[in-house]
N, C-alpha and C. Protein backbone atom coordinates (compact mmCIF):
# COMPACT_ATOMS: atom_id res chain seq x y z
N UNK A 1 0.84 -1.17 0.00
CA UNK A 1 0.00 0.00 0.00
C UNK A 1 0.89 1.24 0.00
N UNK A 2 0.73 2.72 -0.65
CA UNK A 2 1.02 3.40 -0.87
C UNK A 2 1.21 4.46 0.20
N UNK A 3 2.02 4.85 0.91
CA UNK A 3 1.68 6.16 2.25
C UNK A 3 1.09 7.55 1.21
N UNK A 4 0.27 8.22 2.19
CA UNK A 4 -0.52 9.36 1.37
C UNK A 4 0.71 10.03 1.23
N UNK A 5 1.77 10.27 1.21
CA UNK A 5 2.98 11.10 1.23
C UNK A 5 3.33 10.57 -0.44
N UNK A 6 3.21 9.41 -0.15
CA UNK A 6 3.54 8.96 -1.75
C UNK A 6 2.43 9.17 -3.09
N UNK A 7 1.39 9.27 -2.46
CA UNK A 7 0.13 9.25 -3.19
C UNK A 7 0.03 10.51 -3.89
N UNK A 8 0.90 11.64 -3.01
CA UNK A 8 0.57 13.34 -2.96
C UNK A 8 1.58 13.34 -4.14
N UNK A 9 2.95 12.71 -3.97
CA UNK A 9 3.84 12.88 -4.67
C UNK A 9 3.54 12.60 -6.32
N UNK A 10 3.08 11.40 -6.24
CA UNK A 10 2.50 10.83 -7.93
C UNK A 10 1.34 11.49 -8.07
N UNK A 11 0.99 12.04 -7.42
CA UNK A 11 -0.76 12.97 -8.21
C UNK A 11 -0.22 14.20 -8.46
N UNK A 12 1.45 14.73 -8.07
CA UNK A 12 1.56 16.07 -8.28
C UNK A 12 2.54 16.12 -9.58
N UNK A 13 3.27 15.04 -9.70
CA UNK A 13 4.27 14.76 -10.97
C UNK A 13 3.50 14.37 -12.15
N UNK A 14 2.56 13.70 -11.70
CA UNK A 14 1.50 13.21 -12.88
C UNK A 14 0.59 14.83 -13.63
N UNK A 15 0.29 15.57 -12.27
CA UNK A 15 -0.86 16.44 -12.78
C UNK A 15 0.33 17.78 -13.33
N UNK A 16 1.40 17.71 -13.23
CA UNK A 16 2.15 18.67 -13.90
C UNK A 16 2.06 19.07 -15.72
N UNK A 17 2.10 17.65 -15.86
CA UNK A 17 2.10 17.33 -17.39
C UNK A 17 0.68 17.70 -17.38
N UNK A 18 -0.09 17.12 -17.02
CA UNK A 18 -1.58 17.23 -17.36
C UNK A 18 -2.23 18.93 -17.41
N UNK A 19 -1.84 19.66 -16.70
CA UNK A 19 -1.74 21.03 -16.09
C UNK A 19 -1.00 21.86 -17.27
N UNK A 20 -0.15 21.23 -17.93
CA UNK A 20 0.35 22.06 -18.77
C UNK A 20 -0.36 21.84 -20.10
N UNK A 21 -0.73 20.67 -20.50
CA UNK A 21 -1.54 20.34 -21.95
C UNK A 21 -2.68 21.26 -21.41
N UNK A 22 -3.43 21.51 -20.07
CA UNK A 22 -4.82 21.74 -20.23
C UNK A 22 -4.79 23.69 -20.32
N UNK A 23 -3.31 23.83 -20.11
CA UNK A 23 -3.24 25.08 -20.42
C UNK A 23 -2.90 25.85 -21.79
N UNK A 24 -1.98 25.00 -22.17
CA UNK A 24 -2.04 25.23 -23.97
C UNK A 24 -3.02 25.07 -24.70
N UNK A 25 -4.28 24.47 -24.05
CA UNK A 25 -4.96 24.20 -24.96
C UNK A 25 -6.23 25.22 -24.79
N UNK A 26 -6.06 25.57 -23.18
CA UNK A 26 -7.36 26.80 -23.04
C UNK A 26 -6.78 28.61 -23.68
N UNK A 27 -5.42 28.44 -23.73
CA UNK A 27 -4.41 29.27 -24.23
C UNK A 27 -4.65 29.46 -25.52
N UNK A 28 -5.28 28.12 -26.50
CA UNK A 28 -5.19 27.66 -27.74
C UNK A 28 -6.70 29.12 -28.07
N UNK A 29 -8.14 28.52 -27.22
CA UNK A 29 -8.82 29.02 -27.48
C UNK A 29 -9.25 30.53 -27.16
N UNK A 30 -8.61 30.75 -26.26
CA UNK A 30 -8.85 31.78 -25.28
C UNK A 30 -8.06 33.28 -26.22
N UNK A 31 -6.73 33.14 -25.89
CA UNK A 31 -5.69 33.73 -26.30
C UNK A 31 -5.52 34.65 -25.20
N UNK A 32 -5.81 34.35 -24.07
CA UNK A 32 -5.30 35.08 -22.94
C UNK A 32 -4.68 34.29 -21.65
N UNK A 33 -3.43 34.84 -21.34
CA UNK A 33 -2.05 34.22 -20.80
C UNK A 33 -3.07 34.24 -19.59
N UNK A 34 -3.31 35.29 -19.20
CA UNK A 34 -4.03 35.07 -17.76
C UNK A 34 -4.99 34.51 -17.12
N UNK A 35 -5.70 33.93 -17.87
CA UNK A 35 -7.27 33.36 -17.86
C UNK A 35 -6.72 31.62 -18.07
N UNK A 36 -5.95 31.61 -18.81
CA UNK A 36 -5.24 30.00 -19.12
C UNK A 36 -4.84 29.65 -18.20
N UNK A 37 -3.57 30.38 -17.48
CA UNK A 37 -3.25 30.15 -16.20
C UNK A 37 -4.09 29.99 -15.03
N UNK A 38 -5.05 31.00 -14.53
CA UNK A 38 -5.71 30.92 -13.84
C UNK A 38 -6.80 29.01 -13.97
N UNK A 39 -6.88 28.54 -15.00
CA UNK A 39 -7.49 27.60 -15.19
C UNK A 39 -6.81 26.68 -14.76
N UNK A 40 -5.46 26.54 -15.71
CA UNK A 40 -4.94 25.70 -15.18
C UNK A 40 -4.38 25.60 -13.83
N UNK A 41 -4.18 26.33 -13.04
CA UNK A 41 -4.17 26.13 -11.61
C UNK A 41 -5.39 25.73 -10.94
N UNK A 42 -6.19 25.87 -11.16
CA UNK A 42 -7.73 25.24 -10.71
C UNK A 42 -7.61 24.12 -11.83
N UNK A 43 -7.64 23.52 -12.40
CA UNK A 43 -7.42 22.11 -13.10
C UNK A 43 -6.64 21.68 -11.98
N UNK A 44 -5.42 21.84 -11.58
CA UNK A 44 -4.46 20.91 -11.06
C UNK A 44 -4.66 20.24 -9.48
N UNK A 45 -5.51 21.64 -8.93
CA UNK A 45 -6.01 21.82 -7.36
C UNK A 45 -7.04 20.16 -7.79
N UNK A 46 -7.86 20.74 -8.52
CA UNK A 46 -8.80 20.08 -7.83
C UNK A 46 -8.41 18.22 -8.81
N UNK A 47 -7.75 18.17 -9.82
CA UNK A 47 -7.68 16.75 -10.48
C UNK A 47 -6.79 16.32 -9.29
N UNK A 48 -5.54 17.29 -8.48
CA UNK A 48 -4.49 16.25 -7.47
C UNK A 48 -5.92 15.64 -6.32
N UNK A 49 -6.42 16.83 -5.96
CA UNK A 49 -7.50 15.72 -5.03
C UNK A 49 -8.33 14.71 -5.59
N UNK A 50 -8.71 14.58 -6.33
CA UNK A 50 -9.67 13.59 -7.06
C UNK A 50 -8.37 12.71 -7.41
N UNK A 51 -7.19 12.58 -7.50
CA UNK A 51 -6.14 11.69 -8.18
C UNK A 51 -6.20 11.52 -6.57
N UNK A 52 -5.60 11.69 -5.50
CA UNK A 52 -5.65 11.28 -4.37
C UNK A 52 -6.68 10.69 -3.49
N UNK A 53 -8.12 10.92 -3.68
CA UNK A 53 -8.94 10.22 -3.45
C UNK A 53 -8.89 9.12 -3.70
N UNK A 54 -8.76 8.82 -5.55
CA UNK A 54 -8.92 7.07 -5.87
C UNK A 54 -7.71 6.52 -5.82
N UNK A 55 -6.76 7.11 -5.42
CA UNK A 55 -6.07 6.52 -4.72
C UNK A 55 -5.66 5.43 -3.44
N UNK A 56 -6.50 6.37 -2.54
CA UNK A 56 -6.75 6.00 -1.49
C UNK A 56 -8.09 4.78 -1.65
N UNK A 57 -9.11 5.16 -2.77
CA UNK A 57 -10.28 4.37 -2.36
C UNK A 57 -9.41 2.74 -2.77
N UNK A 58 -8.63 2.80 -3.92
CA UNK A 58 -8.36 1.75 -4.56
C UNK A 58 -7.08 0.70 -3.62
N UNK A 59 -6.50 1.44 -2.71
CA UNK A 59 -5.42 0.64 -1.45
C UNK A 59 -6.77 0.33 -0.90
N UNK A 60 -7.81 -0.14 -1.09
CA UNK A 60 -9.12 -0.39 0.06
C UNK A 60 -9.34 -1.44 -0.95
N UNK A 61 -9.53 -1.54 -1.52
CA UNK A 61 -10.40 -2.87 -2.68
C UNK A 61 -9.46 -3.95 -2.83
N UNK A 62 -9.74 -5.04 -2.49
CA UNK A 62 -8.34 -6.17 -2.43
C UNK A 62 -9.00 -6.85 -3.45
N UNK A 63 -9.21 -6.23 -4.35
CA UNK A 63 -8.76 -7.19 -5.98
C UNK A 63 -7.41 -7.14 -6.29
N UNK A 64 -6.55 -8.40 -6.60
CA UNK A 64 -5.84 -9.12 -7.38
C UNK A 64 -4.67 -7.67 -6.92
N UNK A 65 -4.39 -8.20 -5.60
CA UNK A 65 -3.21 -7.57 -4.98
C UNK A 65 -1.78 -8.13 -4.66
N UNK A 66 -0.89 -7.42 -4.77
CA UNK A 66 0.62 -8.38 -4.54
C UNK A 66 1.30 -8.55 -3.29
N UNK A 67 1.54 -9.37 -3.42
CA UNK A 67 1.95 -9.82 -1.73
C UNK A 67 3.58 -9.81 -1.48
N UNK A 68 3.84 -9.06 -0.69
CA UNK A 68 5.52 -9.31 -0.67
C UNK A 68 5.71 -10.02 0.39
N UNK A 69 6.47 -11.03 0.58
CA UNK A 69 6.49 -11.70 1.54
C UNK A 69 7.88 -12.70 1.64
N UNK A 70 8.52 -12.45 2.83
CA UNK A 70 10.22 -13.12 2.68
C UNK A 70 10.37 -14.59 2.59
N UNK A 71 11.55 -14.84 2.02
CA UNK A 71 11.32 -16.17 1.39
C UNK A 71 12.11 -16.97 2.89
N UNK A 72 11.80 -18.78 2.72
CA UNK A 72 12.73 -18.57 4.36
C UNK A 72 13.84 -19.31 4.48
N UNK A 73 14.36 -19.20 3.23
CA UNK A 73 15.91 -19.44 2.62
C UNK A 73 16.81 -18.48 2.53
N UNK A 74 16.97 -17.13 3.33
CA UNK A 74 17.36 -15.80 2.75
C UNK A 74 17.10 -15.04 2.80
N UNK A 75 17.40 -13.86 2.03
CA UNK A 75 17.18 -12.56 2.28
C UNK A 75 16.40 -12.31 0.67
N UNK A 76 16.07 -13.31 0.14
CA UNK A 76 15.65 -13.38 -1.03
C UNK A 76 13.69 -13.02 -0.82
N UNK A 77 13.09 -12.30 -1.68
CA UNK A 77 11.64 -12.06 -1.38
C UNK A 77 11.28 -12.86 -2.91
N UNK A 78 9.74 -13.05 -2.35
CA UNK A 78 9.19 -13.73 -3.02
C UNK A 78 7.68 -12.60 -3.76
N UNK A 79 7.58 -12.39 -4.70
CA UNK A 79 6.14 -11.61 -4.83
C UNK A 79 5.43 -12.46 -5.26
N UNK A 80 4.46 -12.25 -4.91
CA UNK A 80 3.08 -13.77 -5.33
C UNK A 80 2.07 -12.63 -5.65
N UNK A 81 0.87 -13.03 -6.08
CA UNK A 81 -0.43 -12.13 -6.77
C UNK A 81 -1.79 -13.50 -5.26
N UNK A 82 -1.97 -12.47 -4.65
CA UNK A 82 -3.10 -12.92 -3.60
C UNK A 82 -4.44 -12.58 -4.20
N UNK A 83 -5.27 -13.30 -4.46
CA UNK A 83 -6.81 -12.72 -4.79
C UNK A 83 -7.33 -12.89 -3.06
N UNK A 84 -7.95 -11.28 -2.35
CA UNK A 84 -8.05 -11.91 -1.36
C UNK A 84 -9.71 -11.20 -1.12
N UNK A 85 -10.04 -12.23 -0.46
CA UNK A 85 -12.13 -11.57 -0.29
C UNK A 85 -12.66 -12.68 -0.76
């Protein structure tokens, strides 16, 4: 499972890129620097929370999850796929 520290991190590297297409493209129609921007900062606010939400909902749903678990020969790990529920 993911710590929300990590969750914050990949919804903010992810929504960078995303934040910038959605600004070239309101840029595209608009033709004003300031109004694009302003969007795309409200695009990014609110997609990182909604990217952090299903985040979180989806570490909750134990469909076809991976199991790390030490092997007991070693320092060697084993990953297995658990269907668990």
């Amino acid at each position: 499972m993911d710590s929300h520290s990590r969750s914050i991190a990949k919804a903010v590297s992810y929504r960078l890129l995303g934040t910038a297409s959605t600004m070239l493209i309101f840029f595209l129609f608009s033709q004003d620097l300031k109004l694009s921007l302003g969007a795309g900062a409200l695009d990014m606010l609110v997609k990182i929370a909604m990217y952090w939400a299903h985040e979180r909902v989806w570490n909750r749903v134990p469909f076809v999850r991976q199991v790390r678990r030490a092997a007991f020969w070693g320092r060697m790990s084993i990953t297995s796929i658990k269907m668990e529920g």
